[in-house]
N, C-alpha and C. Protein backbone atom coordinates (compact mmCIF):
# COMPACT_ATOMS: atom_id res chain seq x y z
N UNK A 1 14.36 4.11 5.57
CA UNK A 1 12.95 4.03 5.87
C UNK A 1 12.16 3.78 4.59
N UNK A 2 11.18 2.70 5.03
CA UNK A 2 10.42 2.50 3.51
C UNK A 2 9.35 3.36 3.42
N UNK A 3 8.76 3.83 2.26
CA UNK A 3 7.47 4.29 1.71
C UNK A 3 6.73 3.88 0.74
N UNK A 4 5.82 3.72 1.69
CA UNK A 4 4.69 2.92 1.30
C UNK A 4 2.86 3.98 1.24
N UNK A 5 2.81 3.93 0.07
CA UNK A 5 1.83 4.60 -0.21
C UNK A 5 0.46 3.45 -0.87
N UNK A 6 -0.78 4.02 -0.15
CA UNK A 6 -1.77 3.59 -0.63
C UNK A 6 -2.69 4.29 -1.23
N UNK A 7 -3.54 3.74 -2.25
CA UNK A 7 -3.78 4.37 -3.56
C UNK A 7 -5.00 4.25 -3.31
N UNK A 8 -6.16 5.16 -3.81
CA UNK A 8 -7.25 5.27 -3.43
C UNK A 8 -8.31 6.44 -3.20
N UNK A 9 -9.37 6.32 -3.52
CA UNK A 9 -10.40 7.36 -3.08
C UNK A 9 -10.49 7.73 -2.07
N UNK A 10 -10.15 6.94 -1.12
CA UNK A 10 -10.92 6.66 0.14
C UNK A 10 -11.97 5.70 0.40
N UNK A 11 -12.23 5.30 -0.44
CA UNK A 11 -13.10 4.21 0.31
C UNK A 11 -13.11 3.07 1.03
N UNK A 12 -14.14 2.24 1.56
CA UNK A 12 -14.01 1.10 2.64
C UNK A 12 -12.65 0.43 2.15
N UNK A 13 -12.33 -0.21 1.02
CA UNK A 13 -11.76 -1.37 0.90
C UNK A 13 -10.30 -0.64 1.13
N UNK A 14 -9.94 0.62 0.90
CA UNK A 14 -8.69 1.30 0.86
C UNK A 14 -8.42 1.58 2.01
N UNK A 15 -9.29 2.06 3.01
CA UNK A 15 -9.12 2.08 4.48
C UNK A 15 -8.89 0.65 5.01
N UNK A 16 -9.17 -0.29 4.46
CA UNK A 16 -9.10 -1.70 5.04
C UNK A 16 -7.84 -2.08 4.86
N UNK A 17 -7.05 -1.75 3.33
CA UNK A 17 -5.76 -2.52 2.95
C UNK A 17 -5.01 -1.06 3.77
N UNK A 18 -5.46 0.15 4.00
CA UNK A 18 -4.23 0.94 5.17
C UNK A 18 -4.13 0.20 6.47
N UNK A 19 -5.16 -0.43 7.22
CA UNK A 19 -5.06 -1.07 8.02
C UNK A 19 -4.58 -2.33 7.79
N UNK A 20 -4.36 -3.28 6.87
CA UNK A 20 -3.51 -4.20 6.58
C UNK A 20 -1.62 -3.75 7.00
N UNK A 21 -1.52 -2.68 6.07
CA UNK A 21 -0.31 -1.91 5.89
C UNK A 21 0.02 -1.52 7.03
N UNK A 22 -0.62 -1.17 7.98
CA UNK A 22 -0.37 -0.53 9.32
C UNK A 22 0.16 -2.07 9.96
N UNK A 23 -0.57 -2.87 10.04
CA UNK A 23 -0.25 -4.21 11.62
C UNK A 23 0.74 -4.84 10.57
N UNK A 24 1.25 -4.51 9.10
CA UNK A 24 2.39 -5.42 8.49
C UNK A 24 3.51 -4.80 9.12
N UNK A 25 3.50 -3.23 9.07
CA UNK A 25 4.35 -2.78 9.74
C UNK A 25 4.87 -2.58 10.75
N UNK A 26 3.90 -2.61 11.67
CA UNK A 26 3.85 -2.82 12.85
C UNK A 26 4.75 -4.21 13.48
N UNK A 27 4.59 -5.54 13.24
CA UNK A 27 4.30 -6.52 13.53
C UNK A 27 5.71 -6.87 12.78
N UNK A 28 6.36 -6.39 11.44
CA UNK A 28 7.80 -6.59 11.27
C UNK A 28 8.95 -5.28 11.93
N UNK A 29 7.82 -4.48 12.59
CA UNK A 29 8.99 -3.60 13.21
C UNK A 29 9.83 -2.56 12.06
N UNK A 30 9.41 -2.27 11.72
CA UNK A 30 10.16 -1.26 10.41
C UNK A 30 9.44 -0.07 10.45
N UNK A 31 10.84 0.88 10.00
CA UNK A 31 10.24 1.95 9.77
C UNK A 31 9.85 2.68 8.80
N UNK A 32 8.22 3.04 8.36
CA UNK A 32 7.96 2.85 7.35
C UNK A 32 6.97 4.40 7.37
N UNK A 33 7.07 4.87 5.89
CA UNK A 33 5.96 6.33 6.02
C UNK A 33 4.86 5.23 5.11
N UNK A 34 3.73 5.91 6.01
CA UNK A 34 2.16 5.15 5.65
C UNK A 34 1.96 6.57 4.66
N UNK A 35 1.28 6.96 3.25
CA UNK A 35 0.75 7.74 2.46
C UNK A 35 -0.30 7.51 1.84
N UNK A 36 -1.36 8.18 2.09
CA UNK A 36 -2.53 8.19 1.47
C UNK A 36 -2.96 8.69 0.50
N UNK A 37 -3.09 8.37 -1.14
CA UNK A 37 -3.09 9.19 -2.36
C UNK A 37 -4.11 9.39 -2.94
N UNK A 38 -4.87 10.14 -2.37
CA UNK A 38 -6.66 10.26 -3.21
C UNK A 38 -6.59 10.54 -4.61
N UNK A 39 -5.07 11.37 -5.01
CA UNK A 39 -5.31 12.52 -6.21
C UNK A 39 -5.33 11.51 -7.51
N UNK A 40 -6.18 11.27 -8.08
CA UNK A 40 -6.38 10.48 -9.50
C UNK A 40 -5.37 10.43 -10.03
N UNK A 41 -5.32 11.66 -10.82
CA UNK A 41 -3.74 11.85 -11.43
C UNK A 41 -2.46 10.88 -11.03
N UNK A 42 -2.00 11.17 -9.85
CA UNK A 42 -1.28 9.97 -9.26
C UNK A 42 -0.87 8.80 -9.28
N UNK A 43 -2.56 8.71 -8.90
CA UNK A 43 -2.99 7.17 -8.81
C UNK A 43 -2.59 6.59 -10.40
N UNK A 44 -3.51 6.77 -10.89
CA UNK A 44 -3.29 6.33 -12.83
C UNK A 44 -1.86 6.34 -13.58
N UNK A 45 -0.99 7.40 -12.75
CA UNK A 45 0.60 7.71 -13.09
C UNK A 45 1.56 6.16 -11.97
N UNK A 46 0.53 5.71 -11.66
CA UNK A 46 1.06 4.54 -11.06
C UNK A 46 0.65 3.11 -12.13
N UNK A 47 -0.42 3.30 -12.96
CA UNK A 47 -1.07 2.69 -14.04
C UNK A 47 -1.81 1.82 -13.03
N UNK A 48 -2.43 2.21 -12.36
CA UNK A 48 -3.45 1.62 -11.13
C UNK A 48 -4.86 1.76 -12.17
N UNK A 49 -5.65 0.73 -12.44
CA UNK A 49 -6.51 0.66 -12.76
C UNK A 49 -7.84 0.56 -11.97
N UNK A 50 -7.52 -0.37 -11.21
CA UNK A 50 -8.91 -0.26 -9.94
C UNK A 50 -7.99 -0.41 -8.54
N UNK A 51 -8.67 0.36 -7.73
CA UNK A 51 -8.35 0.59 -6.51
C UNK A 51 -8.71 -0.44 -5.65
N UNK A 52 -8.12 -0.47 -4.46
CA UNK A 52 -6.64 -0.17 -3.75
C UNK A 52 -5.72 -0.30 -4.48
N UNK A 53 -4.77 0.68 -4.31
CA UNK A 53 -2.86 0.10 -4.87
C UNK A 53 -2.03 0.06 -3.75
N UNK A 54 -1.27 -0.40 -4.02
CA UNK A 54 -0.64 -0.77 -3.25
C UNK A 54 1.35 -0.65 -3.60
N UNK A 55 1.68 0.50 -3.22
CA UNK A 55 3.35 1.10 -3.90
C UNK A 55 4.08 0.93 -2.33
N UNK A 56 4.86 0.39 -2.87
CA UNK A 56 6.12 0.41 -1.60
C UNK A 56 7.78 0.70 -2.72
N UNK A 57 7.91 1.79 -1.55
CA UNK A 57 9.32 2.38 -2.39
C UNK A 57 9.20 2.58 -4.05
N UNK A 58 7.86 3.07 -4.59
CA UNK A 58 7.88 3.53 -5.67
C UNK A 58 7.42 2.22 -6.71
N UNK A 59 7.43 0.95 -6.46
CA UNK A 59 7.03 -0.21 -7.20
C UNK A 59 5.64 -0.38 -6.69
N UNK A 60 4.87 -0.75 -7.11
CA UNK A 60 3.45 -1.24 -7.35
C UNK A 60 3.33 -2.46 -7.13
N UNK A 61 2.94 -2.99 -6.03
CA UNK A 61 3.26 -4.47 -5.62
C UNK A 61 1.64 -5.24 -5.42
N UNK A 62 0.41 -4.07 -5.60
CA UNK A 62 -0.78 -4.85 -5.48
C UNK A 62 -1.83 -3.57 -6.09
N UNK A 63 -2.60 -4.52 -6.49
CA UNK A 63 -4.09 -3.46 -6.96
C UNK A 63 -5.27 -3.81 -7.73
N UNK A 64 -5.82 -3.61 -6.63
CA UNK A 64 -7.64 -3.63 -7.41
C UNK A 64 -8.10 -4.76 -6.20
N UNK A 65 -7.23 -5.05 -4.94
CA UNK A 65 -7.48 -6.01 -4.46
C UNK A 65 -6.92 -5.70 -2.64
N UNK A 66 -7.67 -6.25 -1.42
CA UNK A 66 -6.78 -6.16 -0.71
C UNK A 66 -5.54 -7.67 0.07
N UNK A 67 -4.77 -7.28 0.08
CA UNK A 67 -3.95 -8.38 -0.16
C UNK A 67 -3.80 -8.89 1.29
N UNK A 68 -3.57 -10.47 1.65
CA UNK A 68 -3.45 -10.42 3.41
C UNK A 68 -2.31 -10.01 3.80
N UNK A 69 -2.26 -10.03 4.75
CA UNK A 69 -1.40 -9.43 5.40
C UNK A 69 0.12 -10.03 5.57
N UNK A 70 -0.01 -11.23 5.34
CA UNK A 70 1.44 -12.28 4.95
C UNK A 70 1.72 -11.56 3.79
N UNK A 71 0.85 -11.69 3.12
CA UNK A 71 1.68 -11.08 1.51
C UNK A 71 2.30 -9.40 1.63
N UNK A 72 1.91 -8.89 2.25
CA UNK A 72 2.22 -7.07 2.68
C UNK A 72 3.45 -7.42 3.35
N UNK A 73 3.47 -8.33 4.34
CA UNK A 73 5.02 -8.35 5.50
C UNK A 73 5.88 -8.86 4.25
N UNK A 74 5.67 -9.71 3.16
CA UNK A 74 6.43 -10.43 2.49
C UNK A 74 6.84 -9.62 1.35
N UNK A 75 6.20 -8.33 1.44
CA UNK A 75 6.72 -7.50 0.12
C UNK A 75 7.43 -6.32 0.91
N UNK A 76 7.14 -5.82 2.28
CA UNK A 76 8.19 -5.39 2.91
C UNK A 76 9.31 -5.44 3.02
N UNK A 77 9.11 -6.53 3.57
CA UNK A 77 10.78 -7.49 3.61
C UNK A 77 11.46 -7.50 2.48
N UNK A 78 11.07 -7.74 1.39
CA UNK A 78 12.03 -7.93 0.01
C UNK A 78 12.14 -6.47 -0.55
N UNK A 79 11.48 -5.20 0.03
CA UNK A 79 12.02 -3.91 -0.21
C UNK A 79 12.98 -3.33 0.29
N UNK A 80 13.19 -4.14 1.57
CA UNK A 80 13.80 -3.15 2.94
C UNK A 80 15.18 -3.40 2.35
């Protein structure tokens, strides 16, 4: 099972790329833990500079940006 954590305050654009993350997963059928990481500390221990991030299985595959949704199924896939 993959894990996939998203990085973030909470705000609009981070709720937007969880909902990206959700219909990528959805839509390739995998089973995947969705994580939500408000705690700064964390976040920055990921060397996330501006938010959203974007970690699947521990690699850092996007950030400061939300990415479409081809690109999320396409970084799935090359984790799984």
């Amino acid at each position: 099972m993959l894990t996939i954590k998203v990085l973030g305050p909470g705000c609009a654009n981070c709720r937007k790329l969880e909902e990206v993350v959700q219909s990528a997963v959805a839509s390739l059928q995998v089973e995947a833990q969705i994580i939500k990481v408000t705690d700064m500390q964390e976040i920055i221990a990921y060397d996330v500079l501006k938010t959203p991030g974007l970690v699947i299985n521990g690699k850092l595959v996007s950030s400061g940006r939300i990415p479409v949704p081809a690109a999320v199924a396409e970084w799935i896939r090359a984790a799984e």
